[in-house]
N, C-alpha and C. Protein backbone atom coordinates (compact mmCIF):
# COMPACT_ATOMS: atom_id res chain seq x y z
N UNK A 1 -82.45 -73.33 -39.74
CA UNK A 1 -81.73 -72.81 -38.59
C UNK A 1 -81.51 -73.93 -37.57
N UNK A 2 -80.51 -74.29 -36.61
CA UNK A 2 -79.91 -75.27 -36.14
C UNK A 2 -81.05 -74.91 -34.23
N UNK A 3 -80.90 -75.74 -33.86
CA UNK A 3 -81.63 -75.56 -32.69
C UNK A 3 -80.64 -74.81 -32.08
N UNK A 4 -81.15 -73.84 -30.80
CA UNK A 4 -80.48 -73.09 -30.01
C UNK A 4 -79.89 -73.78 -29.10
N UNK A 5 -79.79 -75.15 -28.55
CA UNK A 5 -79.05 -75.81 -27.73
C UNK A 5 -77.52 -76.47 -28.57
N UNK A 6 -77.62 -76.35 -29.83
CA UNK A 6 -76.16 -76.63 -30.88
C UNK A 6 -75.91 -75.61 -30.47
N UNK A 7 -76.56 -74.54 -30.83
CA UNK A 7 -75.55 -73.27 -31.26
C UNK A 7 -74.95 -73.02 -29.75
N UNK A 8 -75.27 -73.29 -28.68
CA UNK A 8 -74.40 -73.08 -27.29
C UNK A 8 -73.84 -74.37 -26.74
N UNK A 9 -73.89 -75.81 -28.07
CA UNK A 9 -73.42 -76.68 -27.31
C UNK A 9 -71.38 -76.58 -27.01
N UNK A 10 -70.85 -76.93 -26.23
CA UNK A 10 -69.38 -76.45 -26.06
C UNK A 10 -68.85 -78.11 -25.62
N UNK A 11 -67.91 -78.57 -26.28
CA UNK A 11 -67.06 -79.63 -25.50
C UNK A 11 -65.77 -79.02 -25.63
N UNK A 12 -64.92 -80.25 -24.72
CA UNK A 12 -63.66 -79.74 -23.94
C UNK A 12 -62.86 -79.11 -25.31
N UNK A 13 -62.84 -80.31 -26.55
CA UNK A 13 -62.06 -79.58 -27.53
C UNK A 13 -62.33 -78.23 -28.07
N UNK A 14 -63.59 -77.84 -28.05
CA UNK A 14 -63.82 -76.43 -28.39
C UNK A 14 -63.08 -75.43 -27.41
N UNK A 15 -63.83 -75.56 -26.57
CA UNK A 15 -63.35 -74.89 -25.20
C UNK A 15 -62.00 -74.96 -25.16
N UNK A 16 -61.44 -75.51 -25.27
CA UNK A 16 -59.64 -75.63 -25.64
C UNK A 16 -59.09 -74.98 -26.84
N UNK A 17 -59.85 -75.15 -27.75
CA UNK A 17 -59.59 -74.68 -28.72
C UNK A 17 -59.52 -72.80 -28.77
N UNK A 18 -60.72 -72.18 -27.84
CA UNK A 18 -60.97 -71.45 -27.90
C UNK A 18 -60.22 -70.04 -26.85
N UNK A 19 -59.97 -71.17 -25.90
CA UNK A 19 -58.69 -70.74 -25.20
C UNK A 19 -57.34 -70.40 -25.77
N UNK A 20 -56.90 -71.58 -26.50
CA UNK A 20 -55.61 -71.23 -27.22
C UNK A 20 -55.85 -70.21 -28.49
N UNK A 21 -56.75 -69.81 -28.95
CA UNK A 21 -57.19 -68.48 -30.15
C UNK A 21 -56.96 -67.52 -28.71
N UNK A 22 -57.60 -67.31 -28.42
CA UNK A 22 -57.75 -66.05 -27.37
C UNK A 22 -56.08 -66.10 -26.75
N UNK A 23 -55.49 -66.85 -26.19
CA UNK A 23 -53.97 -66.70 -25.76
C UNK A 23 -53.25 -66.33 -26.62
N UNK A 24 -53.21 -66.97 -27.85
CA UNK A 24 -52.55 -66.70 -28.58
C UNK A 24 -52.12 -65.47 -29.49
N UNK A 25 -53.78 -64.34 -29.22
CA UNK A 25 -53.89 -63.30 -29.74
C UNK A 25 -52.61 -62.35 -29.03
N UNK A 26 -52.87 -62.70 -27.61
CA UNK A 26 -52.20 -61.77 -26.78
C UNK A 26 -50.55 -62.63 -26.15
N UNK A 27 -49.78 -63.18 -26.68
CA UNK A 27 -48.96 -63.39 -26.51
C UNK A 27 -47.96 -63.12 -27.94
N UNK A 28 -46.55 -63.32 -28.05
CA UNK A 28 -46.23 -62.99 -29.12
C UNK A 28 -44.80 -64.17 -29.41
N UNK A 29 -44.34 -63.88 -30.43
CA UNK A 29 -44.22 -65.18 -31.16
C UNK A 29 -43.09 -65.88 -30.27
N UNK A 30 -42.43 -65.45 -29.04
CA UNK A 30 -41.06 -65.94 -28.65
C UNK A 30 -41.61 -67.03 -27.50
N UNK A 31 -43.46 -66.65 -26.89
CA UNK A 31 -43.84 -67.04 -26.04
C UNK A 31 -43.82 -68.95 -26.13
N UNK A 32 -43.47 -69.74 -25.32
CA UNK A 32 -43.10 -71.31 -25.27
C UNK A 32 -44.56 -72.23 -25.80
N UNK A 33 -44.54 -72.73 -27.22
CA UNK A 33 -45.74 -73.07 -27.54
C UNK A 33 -46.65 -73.88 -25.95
N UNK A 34 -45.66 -75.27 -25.53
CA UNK A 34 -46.04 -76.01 -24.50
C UNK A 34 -46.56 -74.78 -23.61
N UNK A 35 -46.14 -74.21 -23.07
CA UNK A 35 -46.77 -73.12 -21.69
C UNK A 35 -48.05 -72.60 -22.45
N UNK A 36 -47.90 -71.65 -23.56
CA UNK A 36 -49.13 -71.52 -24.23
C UNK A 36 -50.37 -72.57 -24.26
N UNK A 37 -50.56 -73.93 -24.60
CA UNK A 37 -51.10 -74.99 -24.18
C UNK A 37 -51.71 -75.14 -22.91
N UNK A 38 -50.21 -75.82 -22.19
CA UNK A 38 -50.81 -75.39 -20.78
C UNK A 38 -51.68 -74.67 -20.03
N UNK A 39 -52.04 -73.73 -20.29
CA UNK A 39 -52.63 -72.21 -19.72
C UNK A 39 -54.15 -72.00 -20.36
N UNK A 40 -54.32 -72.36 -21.78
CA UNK A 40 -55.22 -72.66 -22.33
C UNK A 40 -56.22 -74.00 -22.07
N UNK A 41 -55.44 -74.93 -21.32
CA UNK A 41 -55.85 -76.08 -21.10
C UNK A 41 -56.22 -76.06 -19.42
N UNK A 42 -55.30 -74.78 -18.92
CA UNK A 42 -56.07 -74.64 -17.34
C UNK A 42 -56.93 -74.04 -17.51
N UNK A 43 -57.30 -72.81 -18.41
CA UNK A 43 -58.98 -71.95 -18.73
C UNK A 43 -60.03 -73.14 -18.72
N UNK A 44 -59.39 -73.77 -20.16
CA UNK A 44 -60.72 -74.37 -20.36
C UNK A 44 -60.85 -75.39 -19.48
N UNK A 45 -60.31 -76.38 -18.89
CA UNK A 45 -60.69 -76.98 -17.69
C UNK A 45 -61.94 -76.48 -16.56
N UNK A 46 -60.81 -75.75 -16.03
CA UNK A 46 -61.58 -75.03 -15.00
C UNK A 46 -63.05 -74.18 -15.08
N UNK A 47 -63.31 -73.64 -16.79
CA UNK A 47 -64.10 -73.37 -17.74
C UNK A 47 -65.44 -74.31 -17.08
N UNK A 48 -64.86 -75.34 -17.32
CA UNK A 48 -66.20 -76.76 -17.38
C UNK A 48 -66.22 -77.68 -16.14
N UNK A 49 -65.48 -77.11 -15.49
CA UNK A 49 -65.85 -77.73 -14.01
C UNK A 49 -66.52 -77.06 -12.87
N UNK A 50 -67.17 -77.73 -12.39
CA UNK A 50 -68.26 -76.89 -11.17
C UNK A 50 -67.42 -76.84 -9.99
N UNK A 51 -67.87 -75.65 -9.19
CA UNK A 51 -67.33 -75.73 -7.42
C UNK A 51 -67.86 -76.58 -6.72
N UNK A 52 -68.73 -77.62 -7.34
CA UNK A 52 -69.36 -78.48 -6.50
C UNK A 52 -69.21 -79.46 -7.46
N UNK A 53 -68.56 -80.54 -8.07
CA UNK A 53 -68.58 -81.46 -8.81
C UNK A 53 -69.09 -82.92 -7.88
N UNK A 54 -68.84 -83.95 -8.79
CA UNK A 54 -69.33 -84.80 -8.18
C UNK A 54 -68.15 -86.09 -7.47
N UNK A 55 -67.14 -85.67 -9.17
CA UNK A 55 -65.90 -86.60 -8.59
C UNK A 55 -64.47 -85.81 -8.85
N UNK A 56 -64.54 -84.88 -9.27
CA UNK A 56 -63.43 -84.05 -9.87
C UNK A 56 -62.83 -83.44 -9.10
N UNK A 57 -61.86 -82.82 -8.61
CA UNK A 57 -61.49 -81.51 -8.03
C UNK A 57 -62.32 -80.20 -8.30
N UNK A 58 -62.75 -79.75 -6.79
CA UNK A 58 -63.66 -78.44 -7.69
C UNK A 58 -62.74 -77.47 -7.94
N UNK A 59 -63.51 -76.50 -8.56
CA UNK A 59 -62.85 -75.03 -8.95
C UNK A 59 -63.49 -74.43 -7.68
N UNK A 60 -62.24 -73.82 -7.37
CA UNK A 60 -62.34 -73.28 -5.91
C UNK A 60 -63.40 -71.81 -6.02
N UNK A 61 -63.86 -71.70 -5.16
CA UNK A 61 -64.84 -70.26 -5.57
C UNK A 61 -64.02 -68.80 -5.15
N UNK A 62 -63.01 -69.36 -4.25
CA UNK A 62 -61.99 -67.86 -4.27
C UNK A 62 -60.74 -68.90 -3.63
N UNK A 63 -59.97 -67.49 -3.59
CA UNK A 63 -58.78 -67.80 -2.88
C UNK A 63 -59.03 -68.76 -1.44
N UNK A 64 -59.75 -68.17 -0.71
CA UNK A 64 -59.81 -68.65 0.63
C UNK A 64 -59.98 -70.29 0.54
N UNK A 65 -60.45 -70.52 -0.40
CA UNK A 65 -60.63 -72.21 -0.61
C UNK A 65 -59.21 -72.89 -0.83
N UNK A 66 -58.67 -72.35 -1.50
CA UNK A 66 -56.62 -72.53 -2.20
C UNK A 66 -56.35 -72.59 -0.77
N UNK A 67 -56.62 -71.31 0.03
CA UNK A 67 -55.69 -71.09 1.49
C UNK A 67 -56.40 -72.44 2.29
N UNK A 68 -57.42 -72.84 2.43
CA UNK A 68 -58.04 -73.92 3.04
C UNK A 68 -57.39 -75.14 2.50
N UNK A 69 -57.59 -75.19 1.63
CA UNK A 69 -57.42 -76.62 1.29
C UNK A 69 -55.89 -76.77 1.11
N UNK A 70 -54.79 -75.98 0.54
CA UNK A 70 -53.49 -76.27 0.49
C UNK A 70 -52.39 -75.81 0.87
N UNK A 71 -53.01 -74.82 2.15
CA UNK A 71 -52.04 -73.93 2.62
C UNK A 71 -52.47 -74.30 4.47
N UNK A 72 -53.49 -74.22 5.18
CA UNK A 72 -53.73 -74.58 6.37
C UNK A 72 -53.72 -76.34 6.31
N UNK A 73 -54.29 -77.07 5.82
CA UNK A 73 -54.47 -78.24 5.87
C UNK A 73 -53.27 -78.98 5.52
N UNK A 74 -52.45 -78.94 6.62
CA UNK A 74 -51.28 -79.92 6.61
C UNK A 74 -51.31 -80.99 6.38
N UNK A 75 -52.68 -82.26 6.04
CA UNK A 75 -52.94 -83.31 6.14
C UNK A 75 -52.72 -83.68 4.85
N UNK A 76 -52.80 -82.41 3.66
CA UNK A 76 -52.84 -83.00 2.17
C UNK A 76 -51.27 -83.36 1.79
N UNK A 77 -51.34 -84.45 1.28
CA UNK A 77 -49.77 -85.08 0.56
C UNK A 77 -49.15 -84.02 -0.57
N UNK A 78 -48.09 -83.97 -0.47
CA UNK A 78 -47.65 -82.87 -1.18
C UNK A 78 -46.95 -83.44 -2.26
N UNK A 79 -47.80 -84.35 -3.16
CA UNK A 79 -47.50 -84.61 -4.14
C UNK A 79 -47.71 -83.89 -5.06
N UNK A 80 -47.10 -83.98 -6.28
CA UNK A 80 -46.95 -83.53 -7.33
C UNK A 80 -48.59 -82.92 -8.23
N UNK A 81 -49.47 -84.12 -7.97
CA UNK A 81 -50.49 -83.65 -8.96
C UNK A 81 -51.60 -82.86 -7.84
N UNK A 82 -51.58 -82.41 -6.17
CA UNK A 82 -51.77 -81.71 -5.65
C UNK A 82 -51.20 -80.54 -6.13
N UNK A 83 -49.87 -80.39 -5.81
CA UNK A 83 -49.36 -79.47 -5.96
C UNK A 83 -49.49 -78.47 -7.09
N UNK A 84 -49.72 -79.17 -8.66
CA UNK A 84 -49.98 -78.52 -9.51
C UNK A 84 -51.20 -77.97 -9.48
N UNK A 85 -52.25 -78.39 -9.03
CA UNK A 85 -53.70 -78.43 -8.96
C UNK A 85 -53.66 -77.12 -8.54
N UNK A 86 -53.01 -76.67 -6.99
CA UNK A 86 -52.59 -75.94 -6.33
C UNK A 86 -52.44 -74.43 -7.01
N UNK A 87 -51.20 -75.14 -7.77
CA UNK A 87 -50.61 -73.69 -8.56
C UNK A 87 -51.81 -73.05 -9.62
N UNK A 88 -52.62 -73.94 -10.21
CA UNK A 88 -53.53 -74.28 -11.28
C UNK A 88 -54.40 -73.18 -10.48
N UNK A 89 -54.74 -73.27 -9.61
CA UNK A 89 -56.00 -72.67 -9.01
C UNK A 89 -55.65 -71.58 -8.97
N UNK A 90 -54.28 -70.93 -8.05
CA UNK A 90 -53.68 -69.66 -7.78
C UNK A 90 -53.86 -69.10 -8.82
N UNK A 91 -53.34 -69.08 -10.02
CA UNK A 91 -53.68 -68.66 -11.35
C UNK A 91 -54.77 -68.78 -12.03
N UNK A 92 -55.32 -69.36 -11.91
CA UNK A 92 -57.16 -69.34 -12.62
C UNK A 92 -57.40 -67.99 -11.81
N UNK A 93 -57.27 -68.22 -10.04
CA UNK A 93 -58.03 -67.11 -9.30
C UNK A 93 -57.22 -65.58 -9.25
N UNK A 94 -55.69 -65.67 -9.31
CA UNK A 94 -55.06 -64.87 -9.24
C UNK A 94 -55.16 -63.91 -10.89
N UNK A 95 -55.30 -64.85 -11.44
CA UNK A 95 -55.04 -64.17 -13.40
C UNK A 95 -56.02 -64.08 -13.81
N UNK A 96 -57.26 -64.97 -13.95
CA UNK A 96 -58.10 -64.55 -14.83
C UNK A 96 -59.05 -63.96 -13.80
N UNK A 97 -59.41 -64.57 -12.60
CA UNK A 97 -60.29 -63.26 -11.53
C UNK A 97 -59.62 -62.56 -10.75
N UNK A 98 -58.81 -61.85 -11.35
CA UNK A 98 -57.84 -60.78 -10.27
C UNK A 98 -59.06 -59.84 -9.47
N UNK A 99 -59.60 -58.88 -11.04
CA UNK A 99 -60.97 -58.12 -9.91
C UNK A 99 -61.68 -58.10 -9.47
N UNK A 100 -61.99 -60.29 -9.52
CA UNK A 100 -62.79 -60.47 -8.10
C UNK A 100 -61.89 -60.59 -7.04
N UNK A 101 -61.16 -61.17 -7.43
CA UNK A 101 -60.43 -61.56 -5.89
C UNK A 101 -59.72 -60.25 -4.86
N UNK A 102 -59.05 -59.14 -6.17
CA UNK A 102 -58.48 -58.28 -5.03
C UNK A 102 -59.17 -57.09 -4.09
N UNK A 103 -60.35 -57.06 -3.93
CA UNK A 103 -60.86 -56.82 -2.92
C UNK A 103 -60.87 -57.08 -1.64
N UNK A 104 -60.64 -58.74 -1.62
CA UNK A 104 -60.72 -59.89 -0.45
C UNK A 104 -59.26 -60.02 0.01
N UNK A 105 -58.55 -60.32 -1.03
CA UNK A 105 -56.95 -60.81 -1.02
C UNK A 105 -56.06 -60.39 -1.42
N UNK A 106 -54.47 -60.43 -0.95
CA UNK A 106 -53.82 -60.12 -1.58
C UNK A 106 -52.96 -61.19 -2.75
N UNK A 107 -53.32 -60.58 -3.85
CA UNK A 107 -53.16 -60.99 -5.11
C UNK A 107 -52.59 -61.29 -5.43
N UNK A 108 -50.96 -60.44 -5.18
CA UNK A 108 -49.52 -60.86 -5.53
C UNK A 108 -48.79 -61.89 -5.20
N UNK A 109 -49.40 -61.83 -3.17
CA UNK A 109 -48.82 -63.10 -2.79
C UNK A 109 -49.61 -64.24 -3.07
N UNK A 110 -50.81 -64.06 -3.41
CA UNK A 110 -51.35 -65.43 -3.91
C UNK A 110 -50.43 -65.98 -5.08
N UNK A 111 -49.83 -64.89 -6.10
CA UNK A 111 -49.17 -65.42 -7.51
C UNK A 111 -47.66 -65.98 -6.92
N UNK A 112 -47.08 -65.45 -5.61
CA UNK A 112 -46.11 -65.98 -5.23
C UNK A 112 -46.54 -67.19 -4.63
N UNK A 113 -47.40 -67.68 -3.74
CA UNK A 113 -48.14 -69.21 -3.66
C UNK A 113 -48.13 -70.00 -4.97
N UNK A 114 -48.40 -69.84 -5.80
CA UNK A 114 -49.13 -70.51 -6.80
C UNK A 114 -47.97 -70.60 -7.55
N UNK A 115 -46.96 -69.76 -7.89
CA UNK A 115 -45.33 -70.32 -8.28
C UNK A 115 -44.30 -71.11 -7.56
N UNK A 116 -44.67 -71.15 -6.52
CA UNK A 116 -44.29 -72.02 -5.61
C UNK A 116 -44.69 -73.17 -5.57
N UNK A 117 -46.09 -73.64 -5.99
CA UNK A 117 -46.60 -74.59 -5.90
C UNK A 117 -46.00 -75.28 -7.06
N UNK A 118 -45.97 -74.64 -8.20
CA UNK A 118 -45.58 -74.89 -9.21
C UNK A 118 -44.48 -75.41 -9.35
N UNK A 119 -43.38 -75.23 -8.40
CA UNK A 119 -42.18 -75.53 -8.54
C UNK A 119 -42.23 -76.52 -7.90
N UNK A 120 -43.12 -76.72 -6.42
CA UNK A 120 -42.68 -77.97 -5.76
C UNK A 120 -43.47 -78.94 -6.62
N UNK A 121 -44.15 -78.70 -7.06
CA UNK A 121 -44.92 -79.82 -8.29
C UNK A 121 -43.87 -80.42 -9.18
N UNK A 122 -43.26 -79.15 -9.80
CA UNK A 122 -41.97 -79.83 -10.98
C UNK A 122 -41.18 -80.84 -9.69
N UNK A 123 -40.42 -80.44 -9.12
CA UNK A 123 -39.79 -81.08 -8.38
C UNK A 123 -39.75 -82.41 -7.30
N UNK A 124 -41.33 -82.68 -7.48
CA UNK A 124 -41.81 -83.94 -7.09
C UNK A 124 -42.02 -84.41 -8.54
N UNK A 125 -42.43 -84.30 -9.83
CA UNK A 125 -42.63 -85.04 -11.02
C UNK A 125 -41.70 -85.97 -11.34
N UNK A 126 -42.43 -86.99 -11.85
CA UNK A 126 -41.95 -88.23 -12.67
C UNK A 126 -41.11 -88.11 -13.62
N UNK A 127 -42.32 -87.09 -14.44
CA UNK A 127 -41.65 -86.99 -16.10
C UNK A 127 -40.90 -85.91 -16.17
N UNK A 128 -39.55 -86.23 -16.83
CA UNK A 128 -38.93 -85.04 -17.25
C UNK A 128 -39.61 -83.82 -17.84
N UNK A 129 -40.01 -84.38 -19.00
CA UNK A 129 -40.75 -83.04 -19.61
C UNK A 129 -41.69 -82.19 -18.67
N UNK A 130 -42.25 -82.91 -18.13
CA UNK A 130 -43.45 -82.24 -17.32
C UNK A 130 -42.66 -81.76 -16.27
N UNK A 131 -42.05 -81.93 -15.80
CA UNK A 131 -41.61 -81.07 -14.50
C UNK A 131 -40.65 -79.85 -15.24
N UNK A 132 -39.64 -79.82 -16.31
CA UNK A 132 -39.66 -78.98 -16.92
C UNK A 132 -40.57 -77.81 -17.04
N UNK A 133 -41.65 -78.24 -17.73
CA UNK A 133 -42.80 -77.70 -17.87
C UNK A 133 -43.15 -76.81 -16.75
N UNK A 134 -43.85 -77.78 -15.94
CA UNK A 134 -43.70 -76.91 -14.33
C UNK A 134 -42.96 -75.81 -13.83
N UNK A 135 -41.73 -76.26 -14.18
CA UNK A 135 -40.58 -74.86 -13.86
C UNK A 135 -40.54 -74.06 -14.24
N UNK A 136 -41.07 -74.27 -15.71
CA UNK A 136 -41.59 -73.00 -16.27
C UNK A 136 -42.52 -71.98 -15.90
N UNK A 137 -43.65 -72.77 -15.95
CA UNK A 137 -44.71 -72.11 -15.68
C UNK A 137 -44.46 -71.39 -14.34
N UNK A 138 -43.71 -72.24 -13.34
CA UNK A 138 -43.69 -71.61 -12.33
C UNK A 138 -42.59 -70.11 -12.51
N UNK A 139 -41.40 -70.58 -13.42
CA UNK A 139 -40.39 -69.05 -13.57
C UNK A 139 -41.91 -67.79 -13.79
N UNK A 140 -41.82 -68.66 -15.15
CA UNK A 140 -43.16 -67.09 -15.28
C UNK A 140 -44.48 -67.31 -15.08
N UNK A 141 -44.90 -67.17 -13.80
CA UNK A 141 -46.38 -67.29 -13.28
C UNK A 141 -46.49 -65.76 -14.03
N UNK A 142 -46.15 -65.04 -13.11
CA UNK A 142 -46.63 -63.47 -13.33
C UNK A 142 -47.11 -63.51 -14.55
N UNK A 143 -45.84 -63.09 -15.53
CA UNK A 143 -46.14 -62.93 -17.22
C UNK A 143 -47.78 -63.70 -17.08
N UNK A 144 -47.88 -64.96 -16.79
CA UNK A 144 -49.41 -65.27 -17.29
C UNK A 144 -50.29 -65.50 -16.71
N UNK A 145 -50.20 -65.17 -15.29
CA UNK A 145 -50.72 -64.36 -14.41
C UNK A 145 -51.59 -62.93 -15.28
N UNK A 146 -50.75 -62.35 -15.49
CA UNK A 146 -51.37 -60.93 -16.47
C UNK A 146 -52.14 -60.90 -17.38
N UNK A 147 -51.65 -62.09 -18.19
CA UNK A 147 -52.36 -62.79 -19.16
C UNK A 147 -53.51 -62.97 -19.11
N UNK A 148 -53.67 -63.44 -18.39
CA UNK A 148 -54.82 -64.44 -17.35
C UNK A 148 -56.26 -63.49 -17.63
N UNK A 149 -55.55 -62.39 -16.61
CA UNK A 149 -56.17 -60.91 -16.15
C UNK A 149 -56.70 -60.14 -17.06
N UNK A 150 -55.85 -59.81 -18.31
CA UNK A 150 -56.25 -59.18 -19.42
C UNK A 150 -56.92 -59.88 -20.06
N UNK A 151 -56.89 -61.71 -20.47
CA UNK A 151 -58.14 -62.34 -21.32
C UNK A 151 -59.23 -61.96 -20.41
N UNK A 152 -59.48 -61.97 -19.51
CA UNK A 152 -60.45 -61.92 -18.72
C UNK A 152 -61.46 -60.36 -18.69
N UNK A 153 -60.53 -60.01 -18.87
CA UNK A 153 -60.78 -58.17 -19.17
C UNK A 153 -61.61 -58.07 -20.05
N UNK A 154 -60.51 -58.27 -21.40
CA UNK A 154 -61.03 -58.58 -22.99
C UNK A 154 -62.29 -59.26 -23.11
N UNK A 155 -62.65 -60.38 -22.47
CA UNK A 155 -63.61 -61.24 -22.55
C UNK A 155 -65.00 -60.82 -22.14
N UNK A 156 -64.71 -59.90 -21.27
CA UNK A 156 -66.05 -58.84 -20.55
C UNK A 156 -66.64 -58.01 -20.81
N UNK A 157 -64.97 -57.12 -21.97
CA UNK A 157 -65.85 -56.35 -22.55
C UNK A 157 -66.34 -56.55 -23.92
N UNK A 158 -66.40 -57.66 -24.37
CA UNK A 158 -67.09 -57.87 -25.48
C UNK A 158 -67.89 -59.44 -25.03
N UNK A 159 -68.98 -59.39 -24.62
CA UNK A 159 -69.58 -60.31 -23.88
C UNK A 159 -70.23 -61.31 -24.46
N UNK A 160 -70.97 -61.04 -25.90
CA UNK A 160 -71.87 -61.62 -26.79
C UNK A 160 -70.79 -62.47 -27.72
N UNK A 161 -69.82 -62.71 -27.68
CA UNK A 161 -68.66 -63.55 -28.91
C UNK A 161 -69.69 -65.23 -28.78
N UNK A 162 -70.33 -65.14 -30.16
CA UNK A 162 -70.73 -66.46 -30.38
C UNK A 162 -70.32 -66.15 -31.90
N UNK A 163 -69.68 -67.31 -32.60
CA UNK A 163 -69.32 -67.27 -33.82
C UNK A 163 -69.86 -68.62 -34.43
N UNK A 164 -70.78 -68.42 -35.15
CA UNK A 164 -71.68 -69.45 -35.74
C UNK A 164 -70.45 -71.06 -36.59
């Protein structure tokens, strides 16, 4: 039998990996592979980063941190890889913790923040593709926004998923 610290060890590729199985269950075949990616690659990110890191961007612990840091604080540059960060968060907090957050906040307009962000992100980008990308994500926050919400659902109520 393998020690119990393998059997819960997780790196980013798993964790990525495991994101895009789970998205993929619940999306259907017309959905944009790249956005699919994307979205899987903001779970598992945010997955493995602390609210207190050491050099990283943290994962914000609610909304009110998004509204702090990129909505009152006029001082931050409204560049592009802010900006996405931005949108990144709205949706981690808006989609996959909707029923923490909507107690505190309102939800919807957070998903209208966070498509917004999204867009001014594409629209400051370098790369074609990627700001593409961006525009996307930002057209359909909602759609995975919901997404978000329902893996998150799914994920709770079956709590024990360890697959040897």
């Amino acid at each position: 039998m393998r020690p119990f610290g393998e059997l819960l060890a997780v790196d980013h590729h798993r964790t990525l990996e495991f994101f895009v199985g789970q998205l993929e269950e619940m999306c259907d075949t017309t959905v944009d592979r790249r956005e699919l990616l994307y979205n899987a690659s903001l779970l598992a990110h945010y997955a493995q980063v602390s609210t207190q890191p050491a050099a990283d961007l943290a994962t914000p612990a609610g909304l009110s941190d998004v509204f702090d840091h990129f909505v009152v604080n006029v001082i931050v540059p409204k560049d592009a890889l802010l900006m996405e960060a931005a949108g990144a968060q709205c949706l981690l907090l808006a989609g996959f913790f909707e029923d923490q957050m909507q107690a505190r906040h309102n939800v919807r307009w957070y998903a209208q923040l966070g498509a917004s962000f999204f867009n001014r992100a594409a629209v400051r980008e370098r790369s074609d593709a990627k700001a593409r990308l961006l525009a996307a994500i930002s057209r359909r926050f909602e759609p995975w926004r919901r997404r978000h919400s329902l893996l998150s659902r799914e994920l709770r109520a079956r709590p024990y998923l360890l697959i040897p």
